[in-house]
C-alpha atoms as a PDB file:
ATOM      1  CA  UNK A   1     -27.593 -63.038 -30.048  1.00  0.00           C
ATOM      2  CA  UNK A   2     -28.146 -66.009 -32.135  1.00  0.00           C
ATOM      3  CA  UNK A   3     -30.442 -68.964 -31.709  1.00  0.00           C
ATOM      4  CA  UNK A   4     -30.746 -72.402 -32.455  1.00  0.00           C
ATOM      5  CA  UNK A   5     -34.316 -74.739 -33.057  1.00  0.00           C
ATOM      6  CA  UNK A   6     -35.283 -77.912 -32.475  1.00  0.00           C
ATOM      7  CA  UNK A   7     -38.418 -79.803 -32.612  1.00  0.00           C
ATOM      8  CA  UNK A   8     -40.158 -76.791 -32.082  1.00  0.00           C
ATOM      9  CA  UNK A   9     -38.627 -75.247 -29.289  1.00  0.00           C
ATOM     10  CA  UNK A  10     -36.057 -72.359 -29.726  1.00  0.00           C
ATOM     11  CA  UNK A  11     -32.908 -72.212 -27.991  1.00  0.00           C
ATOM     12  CA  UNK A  12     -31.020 -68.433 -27.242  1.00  0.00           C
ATOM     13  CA  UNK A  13     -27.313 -68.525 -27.674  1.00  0.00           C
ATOM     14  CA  UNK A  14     -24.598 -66.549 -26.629  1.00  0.00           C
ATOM     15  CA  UNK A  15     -21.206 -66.861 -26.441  1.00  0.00           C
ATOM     16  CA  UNK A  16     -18.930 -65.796 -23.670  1.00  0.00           C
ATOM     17  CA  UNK A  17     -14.963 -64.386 -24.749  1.00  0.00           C
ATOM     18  CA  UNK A  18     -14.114 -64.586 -21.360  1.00  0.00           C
ATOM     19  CA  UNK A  19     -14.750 -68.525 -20.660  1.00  0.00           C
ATOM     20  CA  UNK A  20     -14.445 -69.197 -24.453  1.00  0.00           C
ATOM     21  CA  UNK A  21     -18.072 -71.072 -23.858  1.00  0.00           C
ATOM     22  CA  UNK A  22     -21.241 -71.102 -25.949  1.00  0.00           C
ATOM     23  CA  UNK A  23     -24.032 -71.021 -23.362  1.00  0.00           C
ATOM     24  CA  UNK A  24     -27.711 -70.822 -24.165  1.00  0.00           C
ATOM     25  CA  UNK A  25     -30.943 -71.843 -22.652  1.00  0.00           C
ATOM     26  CA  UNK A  26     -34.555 -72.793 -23.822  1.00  0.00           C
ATOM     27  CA  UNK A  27     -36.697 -70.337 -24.654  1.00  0.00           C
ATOM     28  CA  UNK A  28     -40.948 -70.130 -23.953  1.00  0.00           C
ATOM     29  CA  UNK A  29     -41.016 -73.124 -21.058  1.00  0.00           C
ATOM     30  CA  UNK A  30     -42.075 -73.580 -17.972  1.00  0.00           C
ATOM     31  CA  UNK A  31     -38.565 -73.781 -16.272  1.00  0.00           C
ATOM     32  CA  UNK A  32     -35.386 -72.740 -16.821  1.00  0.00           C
ATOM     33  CA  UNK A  33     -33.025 -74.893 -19.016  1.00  0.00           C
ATOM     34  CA  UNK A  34     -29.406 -73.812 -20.276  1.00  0.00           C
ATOM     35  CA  UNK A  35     -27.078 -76.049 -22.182  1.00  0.00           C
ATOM     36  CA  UNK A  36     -23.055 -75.061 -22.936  1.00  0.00           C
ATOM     37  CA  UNK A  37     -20.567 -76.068 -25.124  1.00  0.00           C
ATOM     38  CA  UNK A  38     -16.964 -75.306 -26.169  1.00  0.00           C
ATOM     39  CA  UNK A  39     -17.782 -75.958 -30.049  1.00  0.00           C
ATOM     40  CA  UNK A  40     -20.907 -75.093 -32.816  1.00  0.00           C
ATOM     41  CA  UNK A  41     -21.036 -79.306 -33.002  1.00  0.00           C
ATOM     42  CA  UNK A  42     -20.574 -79.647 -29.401  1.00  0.00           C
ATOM     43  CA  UNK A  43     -23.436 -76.631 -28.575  1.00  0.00           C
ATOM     44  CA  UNK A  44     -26.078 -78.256 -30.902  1.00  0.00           C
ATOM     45  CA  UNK A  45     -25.684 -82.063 -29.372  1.00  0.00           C
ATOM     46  CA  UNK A  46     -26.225 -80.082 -25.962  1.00  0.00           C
ATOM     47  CA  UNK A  47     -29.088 -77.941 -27.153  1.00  0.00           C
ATOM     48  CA  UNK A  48     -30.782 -81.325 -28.591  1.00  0.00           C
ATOM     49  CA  UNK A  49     -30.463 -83.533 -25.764  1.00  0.00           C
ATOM     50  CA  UNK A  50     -31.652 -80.537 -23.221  1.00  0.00           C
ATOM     51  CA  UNK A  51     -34.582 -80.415 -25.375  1.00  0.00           C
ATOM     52  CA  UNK A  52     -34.885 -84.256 -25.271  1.00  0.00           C
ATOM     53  CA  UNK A  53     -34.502 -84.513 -21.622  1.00  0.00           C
ATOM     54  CA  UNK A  54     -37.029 -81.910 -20.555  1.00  0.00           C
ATOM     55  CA  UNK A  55     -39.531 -83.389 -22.466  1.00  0.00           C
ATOM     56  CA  UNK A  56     -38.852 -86.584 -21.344  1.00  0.00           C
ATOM     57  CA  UNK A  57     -39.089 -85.291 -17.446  1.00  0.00           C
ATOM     58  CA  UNK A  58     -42.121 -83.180 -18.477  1.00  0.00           C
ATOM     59  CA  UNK A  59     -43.981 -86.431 -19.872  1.00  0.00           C
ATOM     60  CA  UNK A  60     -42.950 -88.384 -16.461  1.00  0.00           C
ATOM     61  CA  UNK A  61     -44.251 -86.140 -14.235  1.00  0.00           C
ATOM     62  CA  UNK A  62     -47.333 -84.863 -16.779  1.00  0.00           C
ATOM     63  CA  UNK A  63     -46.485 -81.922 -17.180  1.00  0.00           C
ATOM     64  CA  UNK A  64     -47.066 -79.158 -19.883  1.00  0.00           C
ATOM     65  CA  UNK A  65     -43.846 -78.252 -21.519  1.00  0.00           C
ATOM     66  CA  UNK A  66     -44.674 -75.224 -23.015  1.00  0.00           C
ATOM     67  CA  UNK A  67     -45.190 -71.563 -21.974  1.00  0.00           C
ATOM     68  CA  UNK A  68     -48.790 -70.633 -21.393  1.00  0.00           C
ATOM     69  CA  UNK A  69     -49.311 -66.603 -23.123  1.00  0.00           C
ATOM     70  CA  UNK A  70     -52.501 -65.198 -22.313  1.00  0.00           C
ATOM     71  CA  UNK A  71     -52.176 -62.966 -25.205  1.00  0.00           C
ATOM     72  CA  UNK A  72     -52.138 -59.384 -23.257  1.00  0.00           C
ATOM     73  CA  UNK A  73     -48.825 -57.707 -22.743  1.00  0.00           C
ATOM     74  CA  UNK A  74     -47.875 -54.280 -21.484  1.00  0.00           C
ATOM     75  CA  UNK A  75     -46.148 -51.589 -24.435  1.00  0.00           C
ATOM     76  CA  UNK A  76     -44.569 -48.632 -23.980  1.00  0.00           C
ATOM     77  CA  UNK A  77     -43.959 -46.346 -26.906  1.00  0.00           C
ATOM     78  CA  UNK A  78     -43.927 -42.765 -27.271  1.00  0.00           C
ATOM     79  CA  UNK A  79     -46.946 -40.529 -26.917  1.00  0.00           C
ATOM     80  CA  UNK A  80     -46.619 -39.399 -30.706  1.00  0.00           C
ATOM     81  CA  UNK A  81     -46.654 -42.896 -31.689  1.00  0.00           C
ATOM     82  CA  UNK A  82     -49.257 -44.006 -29.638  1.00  0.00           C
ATOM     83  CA  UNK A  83     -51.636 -40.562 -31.021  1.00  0.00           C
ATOM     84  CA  UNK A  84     -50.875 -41.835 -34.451  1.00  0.00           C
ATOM     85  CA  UNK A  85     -51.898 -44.966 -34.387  1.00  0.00           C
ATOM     86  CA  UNK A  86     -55.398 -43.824 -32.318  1.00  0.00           C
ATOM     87  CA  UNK A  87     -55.812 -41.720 -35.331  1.00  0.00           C
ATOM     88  CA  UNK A  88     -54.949 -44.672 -38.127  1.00  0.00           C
ATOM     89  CA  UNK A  89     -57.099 -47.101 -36.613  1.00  0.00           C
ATOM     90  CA  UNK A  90     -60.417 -44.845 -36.709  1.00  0.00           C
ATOM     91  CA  UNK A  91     -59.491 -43.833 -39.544  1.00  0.00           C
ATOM     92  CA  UNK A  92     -59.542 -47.222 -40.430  1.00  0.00           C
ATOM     93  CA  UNK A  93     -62.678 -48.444 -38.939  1.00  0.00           C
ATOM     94  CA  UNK A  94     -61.108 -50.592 -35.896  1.00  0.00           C
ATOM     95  CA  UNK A  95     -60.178 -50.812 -32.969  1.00  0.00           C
ATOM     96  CA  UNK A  96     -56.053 -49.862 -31.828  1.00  0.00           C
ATOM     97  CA  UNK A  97     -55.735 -53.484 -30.415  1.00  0.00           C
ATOM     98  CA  UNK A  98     -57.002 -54.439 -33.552  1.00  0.00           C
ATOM     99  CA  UNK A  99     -54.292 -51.986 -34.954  1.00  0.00           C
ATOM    100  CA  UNK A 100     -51.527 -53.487 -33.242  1.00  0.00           C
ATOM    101  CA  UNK A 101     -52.606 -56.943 -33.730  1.00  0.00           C
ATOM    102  CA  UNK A 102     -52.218 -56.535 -37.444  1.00  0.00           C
ATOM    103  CA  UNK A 103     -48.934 -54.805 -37.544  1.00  0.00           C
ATOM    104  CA  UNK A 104     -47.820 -57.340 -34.781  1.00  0.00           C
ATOM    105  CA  UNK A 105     -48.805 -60.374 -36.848  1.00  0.00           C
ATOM    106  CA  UNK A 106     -47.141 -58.361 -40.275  1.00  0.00           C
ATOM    107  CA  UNK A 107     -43.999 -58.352 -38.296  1.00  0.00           C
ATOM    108  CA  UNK A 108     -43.938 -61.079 -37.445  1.00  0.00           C
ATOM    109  CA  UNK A 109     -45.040 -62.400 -41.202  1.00  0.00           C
ATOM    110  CA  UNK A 110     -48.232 -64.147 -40.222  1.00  0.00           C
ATOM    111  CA  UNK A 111     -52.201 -64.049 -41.368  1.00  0.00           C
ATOM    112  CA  UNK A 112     -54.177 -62.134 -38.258  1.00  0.00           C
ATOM    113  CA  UNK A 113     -56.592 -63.957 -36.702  1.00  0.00           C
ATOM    114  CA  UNK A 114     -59.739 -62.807 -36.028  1.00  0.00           C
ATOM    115  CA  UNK A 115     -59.464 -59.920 -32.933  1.00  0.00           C
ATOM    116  CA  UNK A 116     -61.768 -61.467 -29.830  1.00  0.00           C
END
């Protein structure tokens, strides 16, 4: 999977063998938006004016483009796993969402912020 940005806003690609299309849609909105093309040039000019369009319905109608995360998500990982890190983070003095909220902001290369 492969993915394309644009001010701000990321865009999923894929590409289908069997139509011989690029189709991709808009990633972390409110709605769904997918945009196709037959060519790379063709795919990005598609991807940009989606973009372009749904903000310019979203302003129209006053509407918040954007995804709202309420930063709590479910994970499921092996028992093991999940002992270990118990373990690690009172060893370490915190809390385990305070665990996984710095190995989740490592991963993702960013500074933690601090754990409410």
């Amino acid at each position: 999977m492969n993915s394309v940005e644009y001010k701000g806003y990321l865009g999923i690609v894929e590409f289908s063998q069997d139509d011989m299309v690029f189709h991709g849609k808009i990633h972390g909105i409110n709605d769904l938006v997918t945009f196709e093309a037959t060519t790379v040039e063709q795919l990005m000019s598609a991807f940009y004016e989606a973009v372009d369009d749904y903000l310019d319905i979203c302003e129209r109608y006053g509407k918040t483009p954007e995804k709202a995360y309420s930063g709590q998500f479910n994970v499921r990982i092996d028992s093991y796993l999940h002992k270990q890190l118990s373990i690690n983070a009172a060893k370490q003095g915190v809390t385990l969402n305070q665990c996984v909220t710095q190995a989740l902001a490592q991963y993702c290369s960013e500074p933690t912020r601090e754990y409410k």
